[in-house]
N, C-alpha and C. Protein backbone atom coordinates (compact mmCIF):
# COMPACT_ATOMS: atom_id res chain seq x y z
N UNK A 1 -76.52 22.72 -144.61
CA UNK A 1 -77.10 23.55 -145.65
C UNK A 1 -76.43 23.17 -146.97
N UNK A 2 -77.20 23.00 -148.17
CA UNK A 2 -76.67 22.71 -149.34
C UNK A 2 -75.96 23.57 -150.00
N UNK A 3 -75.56 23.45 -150.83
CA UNK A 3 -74.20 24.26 -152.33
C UNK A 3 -75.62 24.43 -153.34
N UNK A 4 -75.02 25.81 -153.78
CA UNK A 4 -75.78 26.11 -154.30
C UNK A 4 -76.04 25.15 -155.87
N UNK A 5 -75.35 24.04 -155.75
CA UNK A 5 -75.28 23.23 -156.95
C UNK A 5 -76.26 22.27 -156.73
N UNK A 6 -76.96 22.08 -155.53
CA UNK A 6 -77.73 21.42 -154.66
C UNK A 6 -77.24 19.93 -154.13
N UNK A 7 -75.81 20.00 -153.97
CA UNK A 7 -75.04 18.96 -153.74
C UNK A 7 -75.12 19.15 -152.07
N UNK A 8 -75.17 18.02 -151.11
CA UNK A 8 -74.84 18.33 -149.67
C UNK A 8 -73.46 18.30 -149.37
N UNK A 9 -72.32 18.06 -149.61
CA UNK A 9 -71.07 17.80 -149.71
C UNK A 9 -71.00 19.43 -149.68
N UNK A 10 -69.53 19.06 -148.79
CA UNK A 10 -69.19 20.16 -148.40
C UNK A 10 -68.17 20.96 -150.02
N UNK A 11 -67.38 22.04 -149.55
CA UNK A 11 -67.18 22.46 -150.82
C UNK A 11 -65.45 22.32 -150.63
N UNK A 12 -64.61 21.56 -151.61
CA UNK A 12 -63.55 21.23 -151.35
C UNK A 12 -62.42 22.54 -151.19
N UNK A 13 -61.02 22.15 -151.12
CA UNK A 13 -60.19 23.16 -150.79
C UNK A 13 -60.08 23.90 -149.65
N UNK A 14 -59.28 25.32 -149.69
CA UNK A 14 -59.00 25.76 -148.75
C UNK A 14 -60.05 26.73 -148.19
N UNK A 15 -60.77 27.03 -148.89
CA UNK A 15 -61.91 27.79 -148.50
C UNK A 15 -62.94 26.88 -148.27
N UNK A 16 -63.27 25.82 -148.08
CA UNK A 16 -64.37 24.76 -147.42
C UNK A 16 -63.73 24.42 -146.60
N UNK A 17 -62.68 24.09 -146.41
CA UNK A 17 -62.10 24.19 -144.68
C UNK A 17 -62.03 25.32 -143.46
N UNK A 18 -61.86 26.50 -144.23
CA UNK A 18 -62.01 27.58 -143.29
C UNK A 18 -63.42 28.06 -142.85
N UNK A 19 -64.23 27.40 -144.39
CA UNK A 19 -65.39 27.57 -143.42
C UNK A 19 -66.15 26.42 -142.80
N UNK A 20 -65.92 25.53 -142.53
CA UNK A 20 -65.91 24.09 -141.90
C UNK A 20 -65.53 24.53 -140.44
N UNK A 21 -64.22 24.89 -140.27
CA UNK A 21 -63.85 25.66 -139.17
C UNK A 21 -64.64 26.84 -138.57
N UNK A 22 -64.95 28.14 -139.23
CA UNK A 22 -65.46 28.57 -138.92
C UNK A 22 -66.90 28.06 -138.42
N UNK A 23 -67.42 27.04 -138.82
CA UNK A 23 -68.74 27.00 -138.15
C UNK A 23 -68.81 26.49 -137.15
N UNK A 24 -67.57 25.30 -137.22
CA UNK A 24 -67.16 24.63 -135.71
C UNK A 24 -67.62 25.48 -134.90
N UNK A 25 -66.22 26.82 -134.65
CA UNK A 25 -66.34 28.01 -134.03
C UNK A 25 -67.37 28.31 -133.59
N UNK A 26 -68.29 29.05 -134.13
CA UNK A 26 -69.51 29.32 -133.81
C UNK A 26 -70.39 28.86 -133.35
N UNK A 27 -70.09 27.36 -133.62
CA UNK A 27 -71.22 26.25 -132.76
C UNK A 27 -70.79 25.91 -131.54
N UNK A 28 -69.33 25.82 -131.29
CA UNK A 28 -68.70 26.08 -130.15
C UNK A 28 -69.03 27.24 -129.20
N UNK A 29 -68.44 28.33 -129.88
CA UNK A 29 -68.99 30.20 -128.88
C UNK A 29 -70.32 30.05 -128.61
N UNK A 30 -71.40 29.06 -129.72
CA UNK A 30 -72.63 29.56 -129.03
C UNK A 30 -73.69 28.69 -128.01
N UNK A 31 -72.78 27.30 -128.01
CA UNK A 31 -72.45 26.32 -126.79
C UNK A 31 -72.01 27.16 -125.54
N UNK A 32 -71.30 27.90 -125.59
CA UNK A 32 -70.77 28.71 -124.53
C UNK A 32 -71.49 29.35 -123.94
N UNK A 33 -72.20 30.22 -125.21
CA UNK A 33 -72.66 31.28 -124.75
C UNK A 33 -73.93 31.13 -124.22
N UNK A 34 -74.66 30.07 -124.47
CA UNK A 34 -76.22 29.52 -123.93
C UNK A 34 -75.48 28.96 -122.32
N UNK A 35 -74.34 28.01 -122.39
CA UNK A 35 -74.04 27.88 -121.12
C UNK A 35 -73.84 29.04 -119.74
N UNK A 36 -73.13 29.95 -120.75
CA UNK A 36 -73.13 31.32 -119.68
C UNK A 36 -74.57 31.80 -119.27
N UNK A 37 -75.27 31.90 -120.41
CA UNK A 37 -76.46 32.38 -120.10
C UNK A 37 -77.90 31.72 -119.03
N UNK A 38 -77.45 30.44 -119.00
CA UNK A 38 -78.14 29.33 -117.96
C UNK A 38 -77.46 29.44 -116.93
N UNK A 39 -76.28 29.57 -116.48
CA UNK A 39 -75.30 30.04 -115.07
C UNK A 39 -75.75 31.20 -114.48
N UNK A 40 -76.37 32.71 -115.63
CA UNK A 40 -76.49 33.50 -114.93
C UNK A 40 -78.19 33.29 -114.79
N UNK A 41 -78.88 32.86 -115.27
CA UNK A 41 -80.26 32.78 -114.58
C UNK A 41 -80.08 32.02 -113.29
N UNK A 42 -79.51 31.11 -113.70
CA UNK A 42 -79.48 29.88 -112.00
C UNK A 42 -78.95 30.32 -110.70
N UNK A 43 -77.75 31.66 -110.99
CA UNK A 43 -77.03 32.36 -110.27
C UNK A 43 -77.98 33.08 -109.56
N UNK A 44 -78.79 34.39 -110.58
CA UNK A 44 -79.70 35.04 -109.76
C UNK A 44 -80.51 34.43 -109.12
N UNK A 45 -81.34 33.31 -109.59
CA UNK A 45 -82.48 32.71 -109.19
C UNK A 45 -81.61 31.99 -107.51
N UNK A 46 -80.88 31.78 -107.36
CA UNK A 46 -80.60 31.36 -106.34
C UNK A 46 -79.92 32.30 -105.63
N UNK A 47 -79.95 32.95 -105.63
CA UNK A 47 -78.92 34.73 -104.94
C UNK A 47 -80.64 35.34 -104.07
N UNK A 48 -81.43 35.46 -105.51
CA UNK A 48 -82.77 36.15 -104.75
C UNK A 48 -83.58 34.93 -103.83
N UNK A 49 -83.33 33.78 -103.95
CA UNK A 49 -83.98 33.29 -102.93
C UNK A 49 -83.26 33.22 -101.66
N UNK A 50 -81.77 32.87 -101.23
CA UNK A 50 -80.97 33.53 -100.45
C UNK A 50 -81.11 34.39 -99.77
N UNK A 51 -81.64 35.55 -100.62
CA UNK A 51 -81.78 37.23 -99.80
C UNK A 51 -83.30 37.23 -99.30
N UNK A 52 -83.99 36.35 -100.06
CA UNK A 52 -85.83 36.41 -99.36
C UNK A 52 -85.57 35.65 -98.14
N UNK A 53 -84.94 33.93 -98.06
CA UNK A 53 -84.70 33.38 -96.88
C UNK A 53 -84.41 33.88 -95.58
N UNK A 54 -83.09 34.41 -96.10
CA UNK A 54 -82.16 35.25 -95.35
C UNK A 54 -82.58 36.35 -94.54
N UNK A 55 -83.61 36.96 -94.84
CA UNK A 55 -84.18 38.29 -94.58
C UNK A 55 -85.08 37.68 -93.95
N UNK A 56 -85.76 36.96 -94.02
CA UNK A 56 -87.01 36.37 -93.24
C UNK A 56 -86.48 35.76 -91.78
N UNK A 57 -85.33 34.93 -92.21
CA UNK A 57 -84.36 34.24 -91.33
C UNK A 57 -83.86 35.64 -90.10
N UNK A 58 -83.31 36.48 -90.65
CA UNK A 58 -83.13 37.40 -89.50
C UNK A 58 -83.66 38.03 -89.15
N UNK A 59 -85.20 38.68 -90.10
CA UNK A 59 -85.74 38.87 -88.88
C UNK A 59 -86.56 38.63 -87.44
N UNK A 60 -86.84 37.15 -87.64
CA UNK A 60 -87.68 36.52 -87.05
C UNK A 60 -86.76 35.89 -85.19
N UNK A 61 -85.17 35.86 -86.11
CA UNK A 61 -84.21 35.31 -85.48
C UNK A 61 -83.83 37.03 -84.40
N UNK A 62 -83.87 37.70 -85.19
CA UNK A 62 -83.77 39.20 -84.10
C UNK A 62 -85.00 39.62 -83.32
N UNK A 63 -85.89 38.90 -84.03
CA UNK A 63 -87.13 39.13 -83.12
C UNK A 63 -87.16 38.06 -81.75
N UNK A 64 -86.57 37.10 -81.91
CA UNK A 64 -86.48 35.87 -80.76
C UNK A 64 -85.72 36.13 -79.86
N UNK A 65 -84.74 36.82 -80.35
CA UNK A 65 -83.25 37.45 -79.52
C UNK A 65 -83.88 38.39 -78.44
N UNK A 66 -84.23 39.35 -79.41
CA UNK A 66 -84.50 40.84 -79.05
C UNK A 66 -85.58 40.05 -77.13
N UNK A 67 -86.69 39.48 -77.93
CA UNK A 67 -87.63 38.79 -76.50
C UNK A 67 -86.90 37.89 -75.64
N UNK A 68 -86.07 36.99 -76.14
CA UNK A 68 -85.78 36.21 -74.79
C UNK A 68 -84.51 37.10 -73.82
N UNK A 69 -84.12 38.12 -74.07
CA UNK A 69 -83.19 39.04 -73.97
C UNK A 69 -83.53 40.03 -73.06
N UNK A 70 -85.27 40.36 -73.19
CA UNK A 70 -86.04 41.40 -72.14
C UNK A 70 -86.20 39.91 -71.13
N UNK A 71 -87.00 39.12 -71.57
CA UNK A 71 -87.16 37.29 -70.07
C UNK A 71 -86.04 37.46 -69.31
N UNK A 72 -85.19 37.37 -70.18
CA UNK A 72 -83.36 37.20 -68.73
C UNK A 72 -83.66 38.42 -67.90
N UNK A 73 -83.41 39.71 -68.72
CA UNK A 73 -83.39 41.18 -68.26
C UNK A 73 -84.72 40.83 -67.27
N UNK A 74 -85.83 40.42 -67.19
CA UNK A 74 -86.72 40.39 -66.23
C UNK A 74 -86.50 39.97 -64.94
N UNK A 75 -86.87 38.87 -65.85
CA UNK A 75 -86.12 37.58 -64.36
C UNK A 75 -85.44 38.01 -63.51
N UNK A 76 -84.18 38.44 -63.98
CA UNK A 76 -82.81 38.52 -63.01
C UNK A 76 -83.25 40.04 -62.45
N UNK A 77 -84.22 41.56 -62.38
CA UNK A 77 -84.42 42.30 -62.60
C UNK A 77 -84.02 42.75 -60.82
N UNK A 78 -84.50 42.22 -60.04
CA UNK A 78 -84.30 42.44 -58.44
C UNK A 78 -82.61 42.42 -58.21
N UNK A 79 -82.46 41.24 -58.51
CA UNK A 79 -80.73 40.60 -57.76
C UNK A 79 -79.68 40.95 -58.87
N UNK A 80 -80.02 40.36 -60.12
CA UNK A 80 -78.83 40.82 -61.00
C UNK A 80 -78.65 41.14 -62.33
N UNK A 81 -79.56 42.61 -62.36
CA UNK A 81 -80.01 43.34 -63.43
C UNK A 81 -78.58 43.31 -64.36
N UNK A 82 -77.76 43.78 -63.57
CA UNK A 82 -76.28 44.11 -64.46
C UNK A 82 -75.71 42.94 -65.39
N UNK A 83 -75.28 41.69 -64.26
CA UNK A 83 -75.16 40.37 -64.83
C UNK A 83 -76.00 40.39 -65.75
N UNK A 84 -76.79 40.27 -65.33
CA UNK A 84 -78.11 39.98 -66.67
C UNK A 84 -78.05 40.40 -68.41
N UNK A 85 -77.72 41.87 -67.75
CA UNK A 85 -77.84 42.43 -69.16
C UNK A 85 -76.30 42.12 -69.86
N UNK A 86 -75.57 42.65 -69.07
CA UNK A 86 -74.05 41.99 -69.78
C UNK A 86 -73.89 40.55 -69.74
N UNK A 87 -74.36 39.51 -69.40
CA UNK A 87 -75.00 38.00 -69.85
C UNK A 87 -75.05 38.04 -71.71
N UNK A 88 -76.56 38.52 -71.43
CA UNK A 88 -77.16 38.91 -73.00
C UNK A 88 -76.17 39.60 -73.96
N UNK A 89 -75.63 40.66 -73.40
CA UNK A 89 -75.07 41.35 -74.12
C UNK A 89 -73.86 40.65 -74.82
N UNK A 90 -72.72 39.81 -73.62
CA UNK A 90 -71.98 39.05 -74.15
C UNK A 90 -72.59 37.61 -75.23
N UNK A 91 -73.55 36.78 -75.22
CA UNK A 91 -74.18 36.10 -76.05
C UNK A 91 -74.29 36.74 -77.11
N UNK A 92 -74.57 37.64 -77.10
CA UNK A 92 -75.37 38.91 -78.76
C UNK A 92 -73.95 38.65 -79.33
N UNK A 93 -72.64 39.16 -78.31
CA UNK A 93 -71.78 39.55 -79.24
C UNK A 93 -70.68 37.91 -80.00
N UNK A 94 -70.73 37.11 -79.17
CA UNK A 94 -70.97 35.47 -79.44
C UNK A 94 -71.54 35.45 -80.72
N UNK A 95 -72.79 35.74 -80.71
CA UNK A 95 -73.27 34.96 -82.11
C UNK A 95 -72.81 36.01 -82.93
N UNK A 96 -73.16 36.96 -83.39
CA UNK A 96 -72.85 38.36 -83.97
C UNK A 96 -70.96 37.82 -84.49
N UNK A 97 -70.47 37.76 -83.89
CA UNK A 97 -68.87 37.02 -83.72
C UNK A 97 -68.60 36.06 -84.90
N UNK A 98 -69.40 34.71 -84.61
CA UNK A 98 -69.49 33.18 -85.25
C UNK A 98 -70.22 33.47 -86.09
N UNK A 99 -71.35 34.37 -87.09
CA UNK A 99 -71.81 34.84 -87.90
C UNK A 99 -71.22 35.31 -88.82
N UNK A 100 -70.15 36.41 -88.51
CA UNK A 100 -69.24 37.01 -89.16
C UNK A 100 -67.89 36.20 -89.67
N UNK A 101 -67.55 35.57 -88.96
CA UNK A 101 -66.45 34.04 -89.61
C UNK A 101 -67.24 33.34 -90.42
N UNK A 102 -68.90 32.56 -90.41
CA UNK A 102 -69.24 31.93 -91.31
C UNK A 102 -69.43 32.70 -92.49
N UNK A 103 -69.78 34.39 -92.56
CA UNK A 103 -69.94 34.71 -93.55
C UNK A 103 -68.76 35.05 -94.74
N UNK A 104 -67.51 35.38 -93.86
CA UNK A 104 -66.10 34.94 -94.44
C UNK A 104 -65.75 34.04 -95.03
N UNK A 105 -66.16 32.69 -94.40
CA UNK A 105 -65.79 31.59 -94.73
C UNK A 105 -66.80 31.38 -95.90
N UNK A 106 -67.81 31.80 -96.10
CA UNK A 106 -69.04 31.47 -97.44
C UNK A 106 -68.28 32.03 -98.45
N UNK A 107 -67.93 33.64 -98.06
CA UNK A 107 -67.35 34.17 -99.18
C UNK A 107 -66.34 33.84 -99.90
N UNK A 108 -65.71 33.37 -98.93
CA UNK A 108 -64.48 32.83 -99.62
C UNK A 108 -64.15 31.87 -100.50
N UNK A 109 -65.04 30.79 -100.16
CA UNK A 109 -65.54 29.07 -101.15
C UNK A 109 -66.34 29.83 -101.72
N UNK A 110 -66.81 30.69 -101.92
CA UNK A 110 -67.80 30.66 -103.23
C UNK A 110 -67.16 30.56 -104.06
N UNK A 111 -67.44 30.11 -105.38
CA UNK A 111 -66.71 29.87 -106.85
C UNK A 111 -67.16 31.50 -107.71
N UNK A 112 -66.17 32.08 -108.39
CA UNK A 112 -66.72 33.25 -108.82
C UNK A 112 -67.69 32.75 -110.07
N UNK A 113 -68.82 33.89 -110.60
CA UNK A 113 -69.73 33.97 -111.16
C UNK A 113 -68.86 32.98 -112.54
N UNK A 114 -69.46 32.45 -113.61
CA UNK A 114 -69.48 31.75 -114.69
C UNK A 114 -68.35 30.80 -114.91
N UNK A 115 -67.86 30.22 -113.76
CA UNK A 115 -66.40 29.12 -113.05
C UNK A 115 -67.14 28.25 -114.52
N UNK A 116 -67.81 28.09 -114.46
CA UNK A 116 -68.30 26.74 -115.38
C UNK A 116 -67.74 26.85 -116.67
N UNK A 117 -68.37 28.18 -117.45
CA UNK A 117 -68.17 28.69 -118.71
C UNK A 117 -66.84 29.11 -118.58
N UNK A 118 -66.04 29.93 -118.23
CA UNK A 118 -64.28 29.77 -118.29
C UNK A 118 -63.86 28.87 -118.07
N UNK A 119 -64.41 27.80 -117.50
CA UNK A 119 -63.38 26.48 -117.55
C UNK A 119 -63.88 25.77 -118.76
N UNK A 120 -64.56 25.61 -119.71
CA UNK A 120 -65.10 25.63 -120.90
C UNK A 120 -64.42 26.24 -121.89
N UNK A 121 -64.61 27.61 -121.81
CA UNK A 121 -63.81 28.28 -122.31
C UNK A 121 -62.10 27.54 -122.95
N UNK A 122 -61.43 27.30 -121.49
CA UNK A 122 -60.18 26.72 -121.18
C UNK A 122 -60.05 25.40 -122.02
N UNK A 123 -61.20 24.49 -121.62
CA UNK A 123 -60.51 23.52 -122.37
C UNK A 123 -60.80 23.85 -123.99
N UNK A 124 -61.73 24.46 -124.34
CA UNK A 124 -61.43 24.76 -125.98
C UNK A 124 -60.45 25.03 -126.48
N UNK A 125 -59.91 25.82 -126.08
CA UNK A 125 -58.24 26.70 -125.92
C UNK A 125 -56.79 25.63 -126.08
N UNK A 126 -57.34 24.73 -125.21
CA UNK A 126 -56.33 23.82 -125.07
C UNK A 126 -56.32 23.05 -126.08
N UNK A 127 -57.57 22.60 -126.55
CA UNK A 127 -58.26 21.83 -127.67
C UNK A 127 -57.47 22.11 -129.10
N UNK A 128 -57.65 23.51 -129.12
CA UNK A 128 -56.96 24.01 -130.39
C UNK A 128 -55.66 24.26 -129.79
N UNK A 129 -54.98 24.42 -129.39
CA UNK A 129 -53.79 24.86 -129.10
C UNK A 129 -53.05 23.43 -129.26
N UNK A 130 -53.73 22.36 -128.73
CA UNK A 130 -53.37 21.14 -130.07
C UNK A 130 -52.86 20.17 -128.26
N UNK A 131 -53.27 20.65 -127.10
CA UNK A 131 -53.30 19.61 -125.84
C UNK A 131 -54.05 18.95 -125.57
N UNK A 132 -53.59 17.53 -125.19
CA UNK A 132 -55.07 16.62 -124.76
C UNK A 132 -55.26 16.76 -123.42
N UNK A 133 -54.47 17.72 -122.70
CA UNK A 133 -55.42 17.44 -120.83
C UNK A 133 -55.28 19.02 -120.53
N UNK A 134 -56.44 19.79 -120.52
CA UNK A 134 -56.47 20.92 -119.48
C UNK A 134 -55.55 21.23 -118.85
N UNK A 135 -55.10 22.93 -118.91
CA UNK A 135 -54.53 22.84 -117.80
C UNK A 135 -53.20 23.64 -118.24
């Protein structure tokens, strides 16, 4: 943007540096802040497809359970109703089990929400604080 003298040159001294700086700033925060703001669309957008999958995924997967679960219970229904059902029952609690560790283990590697933009953040920080390596 020009001086009101209609010169493009910036305006000398200590007050054309601070605001030289200052715009840095701002072009910086608002680098940031479009970055945060693309993390959290991409975040949800992939959270709600997760929970549509996911939901479709179990119920179809409890619906398969639930039926091949009455087949055993049939089958075995004369000789070894009991086996049978505590069979199933121990499998249910098997997967139900290894479900619950993977979902631990997801939670845990997940990176928290805007990892991108605070580490952004960070190296600006460092930037001015006058370091050349993160950290």
């Amino acid at each position: 943007m020009g001086r009101l003298d209609g010169s493009d040159s910036p305006p000398a001294g200590l007050v054309g540096s601070a605001r030289a700086a200052g715009a840095t700033v701002l072009s910086l925060l608002r680098l940031r802040l479009e970055l945060a703001a693309i993390e959290l669309k991409e975040g949800t957008e992939l959270r709600r497809r997760m929970l549509v999958f996911g939901a479709v995924a179990g119920v179809f997967s409890a619906a398969t359970l639930l039926l091949l679960a009455l087949v055993v219970v049939v089958f075995f229904w004369d000789n070894y109703r009991m086996a049978a059902i505590c069979g199933v029952t121990l499998v249910y609690a098997g997967i139900g089990s290894w479900a619950y560790v993977r979902f631990q283990e997801v939670l845990r590697d997940t990176p928290p929400p805007f990892s991108a933009t605070l580490g952004e953040f960070q190296k600006d920080l460092d930037l001015l604080r006058g370091r050349d390596e993160p950290g």
